[in-house]
N, C-alpha and C. Protein backbone atom coordinates (compact mmCIF):
# COMPACT_ATOMS: atom_id res chain seq x y z
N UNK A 1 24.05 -3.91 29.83
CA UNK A 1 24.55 -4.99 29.02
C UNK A 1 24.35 -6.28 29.81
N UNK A 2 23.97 -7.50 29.28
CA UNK A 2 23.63 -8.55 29.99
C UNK A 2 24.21 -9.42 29.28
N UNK A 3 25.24 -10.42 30.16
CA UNK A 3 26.08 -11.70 29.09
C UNK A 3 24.97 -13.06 29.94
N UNK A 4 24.89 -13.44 28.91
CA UNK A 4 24.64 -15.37 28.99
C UNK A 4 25.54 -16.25 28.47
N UNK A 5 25.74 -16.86 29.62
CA UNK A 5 26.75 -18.28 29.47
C UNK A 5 26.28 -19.08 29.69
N UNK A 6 25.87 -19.92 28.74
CA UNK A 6 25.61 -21.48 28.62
C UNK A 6 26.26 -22.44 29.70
N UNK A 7 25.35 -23.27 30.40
CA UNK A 7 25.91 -24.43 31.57
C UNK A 7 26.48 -24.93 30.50
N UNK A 8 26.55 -25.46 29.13
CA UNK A 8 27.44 -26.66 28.40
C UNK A 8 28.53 -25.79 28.22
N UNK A 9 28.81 -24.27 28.24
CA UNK A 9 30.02 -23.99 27.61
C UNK A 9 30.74 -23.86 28.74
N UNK A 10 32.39 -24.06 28.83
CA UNK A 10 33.40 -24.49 29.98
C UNK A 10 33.24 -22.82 30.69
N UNK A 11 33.64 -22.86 31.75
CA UNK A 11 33.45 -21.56 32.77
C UNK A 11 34.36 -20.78 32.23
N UNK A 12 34.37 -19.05 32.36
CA UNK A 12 34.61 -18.11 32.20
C UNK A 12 35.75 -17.81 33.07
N UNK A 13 37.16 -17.89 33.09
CA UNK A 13 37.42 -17.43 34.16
C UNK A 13 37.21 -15.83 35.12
N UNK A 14 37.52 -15.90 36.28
CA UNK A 14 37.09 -14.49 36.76
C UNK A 14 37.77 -13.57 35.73
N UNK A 15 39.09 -13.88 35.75
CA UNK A 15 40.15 -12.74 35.14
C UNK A 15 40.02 -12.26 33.95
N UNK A 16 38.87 -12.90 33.10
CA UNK A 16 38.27 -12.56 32.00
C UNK A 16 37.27 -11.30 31.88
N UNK A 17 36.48 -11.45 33.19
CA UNK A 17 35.09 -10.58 33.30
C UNK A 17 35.98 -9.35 34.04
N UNK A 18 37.15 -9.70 34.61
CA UNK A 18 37.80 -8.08 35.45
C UNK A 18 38.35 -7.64 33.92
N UNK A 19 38.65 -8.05 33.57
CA UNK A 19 39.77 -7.66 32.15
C UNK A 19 38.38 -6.98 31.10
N UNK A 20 37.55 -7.52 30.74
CA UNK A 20 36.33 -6.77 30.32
C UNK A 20 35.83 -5.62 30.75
N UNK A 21 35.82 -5.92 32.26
CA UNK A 21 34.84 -4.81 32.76
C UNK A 21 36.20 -3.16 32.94
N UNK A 22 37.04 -3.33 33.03
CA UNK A 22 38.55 -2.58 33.00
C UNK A 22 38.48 -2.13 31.61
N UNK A 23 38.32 -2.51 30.63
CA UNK A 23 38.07 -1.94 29.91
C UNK A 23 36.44 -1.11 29.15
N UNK A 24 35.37 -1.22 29.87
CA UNK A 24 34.41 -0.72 29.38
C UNK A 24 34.92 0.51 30.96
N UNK A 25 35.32 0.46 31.89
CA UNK A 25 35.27 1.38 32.78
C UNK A 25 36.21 2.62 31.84
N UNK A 26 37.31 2.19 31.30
CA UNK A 26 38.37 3.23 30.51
C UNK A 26 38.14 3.30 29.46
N UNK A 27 36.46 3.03 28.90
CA UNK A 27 36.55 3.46 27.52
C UNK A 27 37.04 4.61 26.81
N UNK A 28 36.41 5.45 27.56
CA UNK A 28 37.18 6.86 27.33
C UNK A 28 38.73 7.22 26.49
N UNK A 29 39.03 6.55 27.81
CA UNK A 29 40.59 7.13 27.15
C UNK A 29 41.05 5.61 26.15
N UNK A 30 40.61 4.47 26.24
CA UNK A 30 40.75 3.87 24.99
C UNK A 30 40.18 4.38 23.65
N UNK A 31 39.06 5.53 23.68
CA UNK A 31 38.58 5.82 22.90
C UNK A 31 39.47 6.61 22.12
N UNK A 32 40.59 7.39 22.95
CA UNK A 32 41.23 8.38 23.01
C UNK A 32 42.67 7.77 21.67
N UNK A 33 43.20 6.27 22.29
CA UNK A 33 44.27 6.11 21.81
C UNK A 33 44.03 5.14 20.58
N UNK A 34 42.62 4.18 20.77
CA UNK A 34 42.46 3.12 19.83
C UNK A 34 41.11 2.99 19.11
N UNK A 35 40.88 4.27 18.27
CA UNK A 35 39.69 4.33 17.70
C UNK A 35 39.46 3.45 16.77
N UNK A 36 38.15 2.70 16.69
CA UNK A 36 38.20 1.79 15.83
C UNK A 36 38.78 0.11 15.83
N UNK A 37 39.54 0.43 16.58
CA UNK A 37 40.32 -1.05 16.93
C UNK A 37 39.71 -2.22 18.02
N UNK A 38 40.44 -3.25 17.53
CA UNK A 38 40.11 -4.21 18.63
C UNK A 38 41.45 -3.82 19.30
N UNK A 39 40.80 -4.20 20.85
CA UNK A 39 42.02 -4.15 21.77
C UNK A 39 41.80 -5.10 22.80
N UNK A 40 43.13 -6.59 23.33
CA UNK A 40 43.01 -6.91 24.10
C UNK A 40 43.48 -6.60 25.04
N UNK A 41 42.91 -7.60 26.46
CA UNK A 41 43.20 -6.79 27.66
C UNK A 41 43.16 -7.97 28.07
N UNK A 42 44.86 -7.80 29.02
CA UNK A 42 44.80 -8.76 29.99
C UNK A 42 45.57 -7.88 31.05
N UNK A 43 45.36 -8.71 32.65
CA UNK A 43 45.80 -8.02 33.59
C UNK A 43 45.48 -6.46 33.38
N UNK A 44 44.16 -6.32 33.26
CA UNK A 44 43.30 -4.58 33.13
C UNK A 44 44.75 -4.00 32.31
N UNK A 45 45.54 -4.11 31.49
CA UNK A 45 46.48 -3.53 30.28
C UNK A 45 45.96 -3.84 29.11
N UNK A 46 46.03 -2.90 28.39
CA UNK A 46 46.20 -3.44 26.81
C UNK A 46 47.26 -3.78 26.25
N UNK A 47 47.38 -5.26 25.57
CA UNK A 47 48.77 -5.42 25.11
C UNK A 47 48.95 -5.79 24.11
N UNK A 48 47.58 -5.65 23.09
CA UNK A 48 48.12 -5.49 21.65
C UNK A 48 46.41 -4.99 21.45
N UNK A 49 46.75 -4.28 19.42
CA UNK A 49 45.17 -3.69 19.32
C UNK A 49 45.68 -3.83 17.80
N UNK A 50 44.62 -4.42 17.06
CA UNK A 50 44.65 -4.22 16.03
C UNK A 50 43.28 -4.16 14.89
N UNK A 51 43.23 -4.11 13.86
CA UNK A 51 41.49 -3.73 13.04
C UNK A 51 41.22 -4.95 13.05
N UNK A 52 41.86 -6.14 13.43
CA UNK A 52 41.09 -7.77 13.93
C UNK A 52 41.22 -7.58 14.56
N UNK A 53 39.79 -8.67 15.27
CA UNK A 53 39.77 -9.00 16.63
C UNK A 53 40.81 -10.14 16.80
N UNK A 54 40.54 -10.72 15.35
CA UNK A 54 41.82 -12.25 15.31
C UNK A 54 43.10 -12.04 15.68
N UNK A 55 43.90 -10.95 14.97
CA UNK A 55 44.86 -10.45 15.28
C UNK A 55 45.38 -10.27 16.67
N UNK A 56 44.51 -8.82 17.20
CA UNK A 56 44.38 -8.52 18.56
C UNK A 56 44.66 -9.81 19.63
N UNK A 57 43.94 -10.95 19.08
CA UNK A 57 43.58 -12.06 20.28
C UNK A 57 45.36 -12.53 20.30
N UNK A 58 45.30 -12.67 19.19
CA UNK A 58 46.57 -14.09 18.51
C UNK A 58 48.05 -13.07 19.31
N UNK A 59 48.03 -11.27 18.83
CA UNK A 59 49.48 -11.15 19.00
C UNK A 59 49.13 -10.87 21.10
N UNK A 60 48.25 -10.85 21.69
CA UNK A 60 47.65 -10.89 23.27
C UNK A 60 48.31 -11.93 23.69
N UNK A 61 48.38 -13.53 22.95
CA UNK A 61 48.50 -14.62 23.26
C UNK A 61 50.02 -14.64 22.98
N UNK A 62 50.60 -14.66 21.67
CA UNK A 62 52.06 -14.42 22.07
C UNK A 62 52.78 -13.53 22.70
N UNK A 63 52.19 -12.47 23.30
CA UNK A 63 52.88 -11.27 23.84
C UNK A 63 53.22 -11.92 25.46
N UNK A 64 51.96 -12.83 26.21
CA UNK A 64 51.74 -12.86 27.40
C UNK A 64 51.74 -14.08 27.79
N UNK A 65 51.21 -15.07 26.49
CA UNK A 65 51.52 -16.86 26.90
C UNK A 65 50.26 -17.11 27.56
N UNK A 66 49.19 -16.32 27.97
CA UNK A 66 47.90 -16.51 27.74
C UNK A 66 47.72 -17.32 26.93
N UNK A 67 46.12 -18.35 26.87
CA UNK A 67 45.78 -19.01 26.22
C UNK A 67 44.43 -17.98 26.04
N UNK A 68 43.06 -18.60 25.44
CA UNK A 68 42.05 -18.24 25.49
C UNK A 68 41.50 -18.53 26.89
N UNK A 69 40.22 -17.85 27.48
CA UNK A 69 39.95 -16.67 26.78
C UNK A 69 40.38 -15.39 27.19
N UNK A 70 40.69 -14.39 26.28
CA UNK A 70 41.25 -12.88 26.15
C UNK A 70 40.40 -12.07 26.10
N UNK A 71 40.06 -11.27 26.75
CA UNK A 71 38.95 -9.87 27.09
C UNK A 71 38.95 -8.94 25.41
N UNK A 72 38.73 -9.30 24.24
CA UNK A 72 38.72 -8.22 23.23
C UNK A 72 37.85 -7.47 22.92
N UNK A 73 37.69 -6.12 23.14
CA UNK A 73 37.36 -5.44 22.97
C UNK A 73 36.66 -4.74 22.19
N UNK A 74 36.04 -3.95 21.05
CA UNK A 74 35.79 -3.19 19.85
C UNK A 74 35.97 -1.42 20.33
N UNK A 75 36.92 -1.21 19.96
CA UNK A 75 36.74 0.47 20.52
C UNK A 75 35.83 1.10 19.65
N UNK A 76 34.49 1.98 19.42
CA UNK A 76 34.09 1.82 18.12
C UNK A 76 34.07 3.82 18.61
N UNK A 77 34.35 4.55 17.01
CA UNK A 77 33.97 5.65 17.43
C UNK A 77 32.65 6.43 17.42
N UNK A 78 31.94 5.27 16.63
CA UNK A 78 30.34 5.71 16.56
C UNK A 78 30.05 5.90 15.36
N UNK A 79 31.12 6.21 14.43
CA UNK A 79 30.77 6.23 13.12
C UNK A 79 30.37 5.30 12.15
N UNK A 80 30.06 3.95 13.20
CA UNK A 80 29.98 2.81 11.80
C UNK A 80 28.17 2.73 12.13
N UNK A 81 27.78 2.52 11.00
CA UNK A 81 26.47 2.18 10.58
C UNK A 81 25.95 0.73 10.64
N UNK A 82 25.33 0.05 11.20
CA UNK A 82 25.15 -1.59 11.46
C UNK A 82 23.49 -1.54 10.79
């Protein structure tokens, strides 16, 4: 997987790309509890998941007082067709 970030768009913080990568390492067992769902992740936890990503982001942000940006996820189980 390869991300590009634009020099015009504002920096990424680190705690974004650990909070990402924490979750593609535990896909597994996210696969296990949140099929289908978005799930955010902050501080390598999940602390909210829902079938939005909007959702997911918004109840992440009131749960923790986080602002953007929030590590969200797609748990997918393989069954969707694109």
């Amino acid at each position: 997987m390869s991300r590009a970030v634009s020099s015009a768009s504002p920096r990424i913080p680190k705690r974004f790309w650990q909070d990402e990568k924490w979750a593609f390492d535990h896909y597994p067992e996210l696969l296990k509890r949140y099929e289908d769902r978005w799930v955010a992740v902050v501080n390598r936890r999940v602390v909210a998941a829902s079938k939005s990503s909007v959702k997911a982001e918004e109840q992440a942000k009131a749960k923790t007082g986080r602002q953007s940006p929030i590590a969200v996820v797609f748990v997918e189980s393989g069954r969707h067709v694109y």
